[in-house]
Protein backbone atom coordinates (compact mmCIF):
# COMPACT_ATOMS: atom_id res chain seq x y z
CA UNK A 1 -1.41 -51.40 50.80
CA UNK A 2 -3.36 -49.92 47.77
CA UNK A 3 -6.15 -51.48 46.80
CA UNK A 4 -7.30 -51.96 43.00
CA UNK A 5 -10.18 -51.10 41.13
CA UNK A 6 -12.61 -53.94 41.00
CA UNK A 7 -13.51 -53.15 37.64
CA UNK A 8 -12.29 -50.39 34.90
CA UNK A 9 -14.72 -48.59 32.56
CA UNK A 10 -11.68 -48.54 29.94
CA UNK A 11 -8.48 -50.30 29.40
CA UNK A 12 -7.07 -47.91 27.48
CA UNK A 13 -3.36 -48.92 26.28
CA UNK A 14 -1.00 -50.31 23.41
CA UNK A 15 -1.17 -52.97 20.94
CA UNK A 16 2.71 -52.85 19.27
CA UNK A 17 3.07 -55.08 16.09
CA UNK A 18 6.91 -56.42 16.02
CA UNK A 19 6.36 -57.18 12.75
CA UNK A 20 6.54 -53.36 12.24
CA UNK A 21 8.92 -51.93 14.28
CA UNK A 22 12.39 -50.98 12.97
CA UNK A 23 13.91 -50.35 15.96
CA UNK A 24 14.56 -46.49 15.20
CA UNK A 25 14.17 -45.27 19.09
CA UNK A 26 11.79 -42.29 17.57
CA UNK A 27 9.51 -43.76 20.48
CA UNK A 28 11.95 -43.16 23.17
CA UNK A 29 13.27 -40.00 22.23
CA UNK A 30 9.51 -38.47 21.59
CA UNK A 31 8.65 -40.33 25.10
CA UNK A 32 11.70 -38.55 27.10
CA UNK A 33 11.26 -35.09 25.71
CA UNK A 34 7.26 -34.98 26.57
CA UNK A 35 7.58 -36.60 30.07
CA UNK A 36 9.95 -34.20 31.04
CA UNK A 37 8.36 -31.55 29.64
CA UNK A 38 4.91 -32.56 30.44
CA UNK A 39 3.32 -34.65 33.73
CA UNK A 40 5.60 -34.96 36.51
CA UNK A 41 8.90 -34.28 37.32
CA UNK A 42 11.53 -33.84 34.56
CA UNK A 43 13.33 -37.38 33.67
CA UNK A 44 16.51 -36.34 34.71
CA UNK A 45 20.24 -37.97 33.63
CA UNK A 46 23.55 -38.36 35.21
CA UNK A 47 26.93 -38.09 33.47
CA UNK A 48 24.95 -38.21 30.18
CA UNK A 49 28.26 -37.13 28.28
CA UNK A 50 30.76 -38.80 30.23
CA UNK A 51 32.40 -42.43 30.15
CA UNK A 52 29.22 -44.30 32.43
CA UNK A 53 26.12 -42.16 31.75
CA UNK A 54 22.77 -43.01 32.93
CA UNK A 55 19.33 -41.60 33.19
CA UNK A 56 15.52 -42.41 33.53
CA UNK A 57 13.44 -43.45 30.37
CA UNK A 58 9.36 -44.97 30.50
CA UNK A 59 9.90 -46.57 27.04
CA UNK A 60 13.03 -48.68 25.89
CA UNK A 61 13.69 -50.87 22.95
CA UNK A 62 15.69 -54.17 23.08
CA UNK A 63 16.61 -55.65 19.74
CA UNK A 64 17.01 -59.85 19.77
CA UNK A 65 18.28 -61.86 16.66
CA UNK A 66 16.50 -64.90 16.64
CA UNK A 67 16.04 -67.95 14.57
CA UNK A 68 13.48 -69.99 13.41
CA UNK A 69 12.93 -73.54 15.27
CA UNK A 70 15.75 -76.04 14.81
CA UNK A 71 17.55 -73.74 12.93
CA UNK A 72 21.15 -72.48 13.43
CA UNK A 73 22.28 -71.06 16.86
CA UNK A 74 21.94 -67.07 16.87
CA UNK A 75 24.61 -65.10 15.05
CA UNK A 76 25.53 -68.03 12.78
CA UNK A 77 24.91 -67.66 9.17
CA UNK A 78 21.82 -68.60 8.28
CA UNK A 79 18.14 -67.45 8.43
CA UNK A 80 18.50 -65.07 10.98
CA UNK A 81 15.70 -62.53 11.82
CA UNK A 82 16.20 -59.06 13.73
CA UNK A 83 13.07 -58.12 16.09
CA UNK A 84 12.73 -54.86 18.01
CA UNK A 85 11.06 -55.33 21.19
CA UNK A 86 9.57 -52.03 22.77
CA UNK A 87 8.88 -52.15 26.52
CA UNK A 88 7.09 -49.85 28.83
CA UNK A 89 4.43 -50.20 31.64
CA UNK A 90 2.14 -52.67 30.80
CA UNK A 91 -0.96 -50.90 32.56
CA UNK A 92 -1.70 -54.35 34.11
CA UNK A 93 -4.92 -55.23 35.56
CA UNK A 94 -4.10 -56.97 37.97
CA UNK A 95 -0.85 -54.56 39.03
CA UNK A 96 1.31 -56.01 41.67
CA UNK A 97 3.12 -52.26 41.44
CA UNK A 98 -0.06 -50.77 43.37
CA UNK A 99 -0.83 -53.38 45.64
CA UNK A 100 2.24 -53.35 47.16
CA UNK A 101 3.12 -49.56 47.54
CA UNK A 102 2.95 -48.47 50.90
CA UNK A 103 2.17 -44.76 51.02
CA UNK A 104 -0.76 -45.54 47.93
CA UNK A 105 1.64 -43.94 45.06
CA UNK A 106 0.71 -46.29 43.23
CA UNK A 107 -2.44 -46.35 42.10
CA UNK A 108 -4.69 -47.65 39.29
CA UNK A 109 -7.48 -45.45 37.82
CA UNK A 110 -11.12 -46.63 37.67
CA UNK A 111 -11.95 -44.56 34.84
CA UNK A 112 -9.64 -45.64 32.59
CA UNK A 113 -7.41 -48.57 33.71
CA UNK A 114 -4.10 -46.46 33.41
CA UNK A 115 -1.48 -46.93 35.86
CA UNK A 116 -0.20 -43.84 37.44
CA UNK A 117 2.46 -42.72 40.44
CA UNK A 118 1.40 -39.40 42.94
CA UNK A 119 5.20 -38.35 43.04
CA UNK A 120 4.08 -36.07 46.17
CA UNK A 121 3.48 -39.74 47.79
CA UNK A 122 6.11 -41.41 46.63
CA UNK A 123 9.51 -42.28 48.77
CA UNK A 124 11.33 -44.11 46.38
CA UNK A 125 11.49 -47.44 48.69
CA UNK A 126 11.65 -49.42 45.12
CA UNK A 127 9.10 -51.83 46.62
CA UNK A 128 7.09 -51.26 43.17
CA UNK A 129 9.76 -52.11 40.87
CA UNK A 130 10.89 -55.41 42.72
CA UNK A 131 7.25 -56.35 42.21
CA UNK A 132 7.47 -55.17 38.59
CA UNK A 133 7.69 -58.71 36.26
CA UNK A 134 8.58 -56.11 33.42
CA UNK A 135 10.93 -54.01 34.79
CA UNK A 136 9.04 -51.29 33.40
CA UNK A 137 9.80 -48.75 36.64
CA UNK A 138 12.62 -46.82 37.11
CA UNK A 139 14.15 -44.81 39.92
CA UNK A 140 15.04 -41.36 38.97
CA UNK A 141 18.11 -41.16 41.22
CA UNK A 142 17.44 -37.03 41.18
CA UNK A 143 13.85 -36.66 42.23
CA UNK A 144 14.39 -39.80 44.41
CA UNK A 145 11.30 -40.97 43.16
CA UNK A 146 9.98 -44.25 40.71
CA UNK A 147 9.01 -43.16 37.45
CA UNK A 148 6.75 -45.32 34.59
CA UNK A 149 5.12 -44.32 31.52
CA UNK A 150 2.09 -42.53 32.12
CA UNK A 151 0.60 -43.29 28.64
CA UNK A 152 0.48 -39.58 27.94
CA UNK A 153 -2.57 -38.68 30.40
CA UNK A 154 -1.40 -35.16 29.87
CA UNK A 155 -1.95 -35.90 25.80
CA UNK A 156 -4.93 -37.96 25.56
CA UNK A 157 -7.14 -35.46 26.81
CA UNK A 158 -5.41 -32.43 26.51
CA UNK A 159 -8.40 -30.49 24.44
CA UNK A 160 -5.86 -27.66 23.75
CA UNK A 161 -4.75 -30.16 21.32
CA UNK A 162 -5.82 -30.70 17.95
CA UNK A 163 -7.67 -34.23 17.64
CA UNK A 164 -4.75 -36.02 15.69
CA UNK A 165 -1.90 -35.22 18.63
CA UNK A 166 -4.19 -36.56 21.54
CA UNK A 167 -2.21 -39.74 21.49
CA UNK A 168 0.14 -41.32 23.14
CA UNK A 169 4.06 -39.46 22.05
CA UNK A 170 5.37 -42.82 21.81
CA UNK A 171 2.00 -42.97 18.85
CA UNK A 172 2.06 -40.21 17.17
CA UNK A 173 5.89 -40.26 16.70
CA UNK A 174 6.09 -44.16 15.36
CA UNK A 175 7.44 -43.52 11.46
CA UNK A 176 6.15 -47.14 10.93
CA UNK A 177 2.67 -47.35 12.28
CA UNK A 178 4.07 -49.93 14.90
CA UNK A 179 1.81 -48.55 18.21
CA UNK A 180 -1.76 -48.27 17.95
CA UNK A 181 -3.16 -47.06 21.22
CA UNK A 182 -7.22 -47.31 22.07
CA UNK A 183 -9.44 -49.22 24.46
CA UNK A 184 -9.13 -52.57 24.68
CA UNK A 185 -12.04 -52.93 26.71
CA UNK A 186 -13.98 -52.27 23.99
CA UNK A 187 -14.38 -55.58 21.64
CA UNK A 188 -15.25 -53.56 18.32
CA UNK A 189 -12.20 -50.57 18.85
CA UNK A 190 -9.29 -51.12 16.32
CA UNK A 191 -7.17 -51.98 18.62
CA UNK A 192 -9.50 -54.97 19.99
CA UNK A 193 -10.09 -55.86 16.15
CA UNK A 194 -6.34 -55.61 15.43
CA UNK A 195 -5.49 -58.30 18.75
CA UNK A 196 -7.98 -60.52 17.14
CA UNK A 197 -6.69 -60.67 13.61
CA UNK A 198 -3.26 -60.44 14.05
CA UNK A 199 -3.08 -62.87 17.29
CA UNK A 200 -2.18 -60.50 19.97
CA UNK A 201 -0.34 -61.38 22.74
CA UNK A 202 -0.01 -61.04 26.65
CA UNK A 203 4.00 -60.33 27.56
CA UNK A 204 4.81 -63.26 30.31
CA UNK A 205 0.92 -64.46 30.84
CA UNK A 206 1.94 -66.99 33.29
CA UNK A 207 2.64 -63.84 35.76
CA UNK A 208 -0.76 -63.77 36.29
CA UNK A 209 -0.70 -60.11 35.94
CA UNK A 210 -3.32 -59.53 32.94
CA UNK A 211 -1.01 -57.22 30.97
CA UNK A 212 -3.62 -54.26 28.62
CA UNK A 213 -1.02 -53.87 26.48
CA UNK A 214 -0.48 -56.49 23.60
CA UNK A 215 2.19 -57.25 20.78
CA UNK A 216 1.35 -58.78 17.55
CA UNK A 217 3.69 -61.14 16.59
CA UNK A 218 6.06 -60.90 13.37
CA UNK A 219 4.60 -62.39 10.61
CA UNK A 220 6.27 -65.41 9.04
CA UNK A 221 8.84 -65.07 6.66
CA UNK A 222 9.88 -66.66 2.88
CA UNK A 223 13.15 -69.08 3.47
CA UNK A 224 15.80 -67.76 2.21
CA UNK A 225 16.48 -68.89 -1.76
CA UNK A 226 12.76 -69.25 -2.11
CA UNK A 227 12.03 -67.17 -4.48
CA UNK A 228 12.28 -67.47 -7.86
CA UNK A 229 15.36 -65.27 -9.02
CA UNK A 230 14.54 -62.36 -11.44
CA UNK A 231 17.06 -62.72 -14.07
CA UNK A 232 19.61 -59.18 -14.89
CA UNK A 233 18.12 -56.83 -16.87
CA UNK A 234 21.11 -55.73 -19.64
CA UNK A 235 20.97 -52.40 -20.67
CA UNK A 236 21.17 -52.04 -24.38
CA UNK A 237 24.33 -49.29 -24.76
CA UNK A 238 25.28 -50.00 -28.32
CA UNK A 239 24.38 -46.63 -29.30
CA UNK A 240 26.07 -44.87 -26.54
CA UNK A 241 28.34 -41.83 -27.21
CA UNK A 242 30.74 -39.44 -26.16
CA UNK A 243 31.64 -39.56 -22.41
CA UNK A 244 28.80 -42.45 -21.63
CA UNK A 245 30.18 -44.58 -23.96
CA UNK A 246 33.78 -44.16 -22.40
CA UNK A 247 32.80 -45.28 -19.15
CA UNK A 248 30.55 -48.14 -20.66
CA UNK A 249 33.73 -49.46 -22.28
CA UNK A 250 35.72 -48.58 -19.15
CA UNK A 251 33.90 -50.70 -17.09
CA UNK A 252 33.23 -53.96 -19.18
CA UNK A 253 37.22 -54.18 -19.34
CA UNK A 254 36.96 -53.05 -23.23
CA UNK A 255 39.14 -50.02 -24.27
CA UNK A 256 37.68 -46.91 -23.15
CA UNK A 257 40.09 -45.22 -26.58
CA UNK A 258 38.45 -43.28 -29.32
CA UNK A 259 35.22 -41.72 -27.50
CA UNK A 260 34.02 -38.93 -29.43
């Protein structure tokens, strides 16, 4: 059994606002191509063009329509909301995943809290991922081995890098600004300030697993009709001419005869 660190001197990880998040999968793609470019073995796929493909990936993206609190049941008309709902290791610190490994491939690291697999040790007995409330592991049925996001140890200090890039992919690709990554074992980072402002959130806190990572929760939203309606703005095309003028007449039903 692998033991954890009793204490961390980081906790470096995530804070993803839901709020923000589109759902675009720029994430997912950006996390595939580096990890199999970068620390590890590639993330390998089977079938991926045929009728039942399937493949590893350390970051996925569910999307849930939901509905405010004695609303209407989901996918009825009414005040619906769409939320996209990133997932990836949780770089837990309390992380069943490593106590339970039996060759010590799972491990968590004292300098910075991440949570990291030796492949070398690894023999793919899926112990880590039954213990896994997240179901953020995944066996990579080529390598034989369990694979989880590595949040980018190969980026973050990677000093062939320039400054900006030595981030998390997953980061650096976001189009929205929805993942902020930092230590959140500092109390004064932006990511600690963020949490605190915005309400952060532990993923399934009754696990008992101490999650880093956080989500900030969507922000609430106008009822629909609310606002006050902004009356049509009519164009003034009296003095229209020529070919303009035709298709002004043409579409308010009038006769479109006679443009000059």
């Amino acid at each position: 059994m692998t033991q954890l660190p009793t204490t961390t001197d980081k906790k470096l990880g995530l804070v993803i606002d839901l709020d923000t998040c589109v759902g675009c999968h720029a994430c997912v793609i950006s996390c595939k191509e580096w990890n199999t470019a970068g620390y590890g073995t590639a993330l390998s796929d089977q079938d991926p063009y045929g009728a039942e493909p399937s493949g590893s990936f350390l970051n996925r993206i569910h999307t849930f329509e939901i509905v405010p609190d004695g609303g209407e049941v989901i996918g009825s008309a009414g005040e619906a909301r769409v939320v996209h709902f990133p997932k990836s290791c949780l770089h837990c610190e309390d992380a069943p995943c490593v106590t339970v490994c039996p060759t010590g491939a799972s491990y968590k690291r004292a300098a910075d809290g991440i949570v990291l697999v030796d492949e070398d040790m690894c023999i793919g007995c899926g112990l880590c991922a039954w213990s896994c409330a997240y179901g953020a592991r995944e066996m990579d049925l080529a390598e034989g081995v369990m694979k989880k996001c590595t949040l980018c140890v190969d980026r973050i200090y990677n000093e062939d890098l320039e400054e900006i890039d030595r981030v998390p992919s997953c980061v650096r690709t976001c189009p929205a600004g929805a993942r902020h990554y930092g230590d959140l074992g500092d109390p004064s980072s932006d990511v600690s300030v963020l949490v605190r402002e915005r309400g952060g959130f532990d993923l399934m806190p009754e696990q008992g697993n101490k999650p880093v990572n956080k989500y900030l929760p969507p922000r609430e939203r106008s009822a629909l009709g609310s606002a006050a309606s902004v009356p049509a703005v009519q164009e003034d095309t009296s003095d229209a001419t020529g070919l303009l003028a035709w298709i002004d007449r043409a579409l308010s039903g009038g006769s479109a005869k006679g443009a000059s």
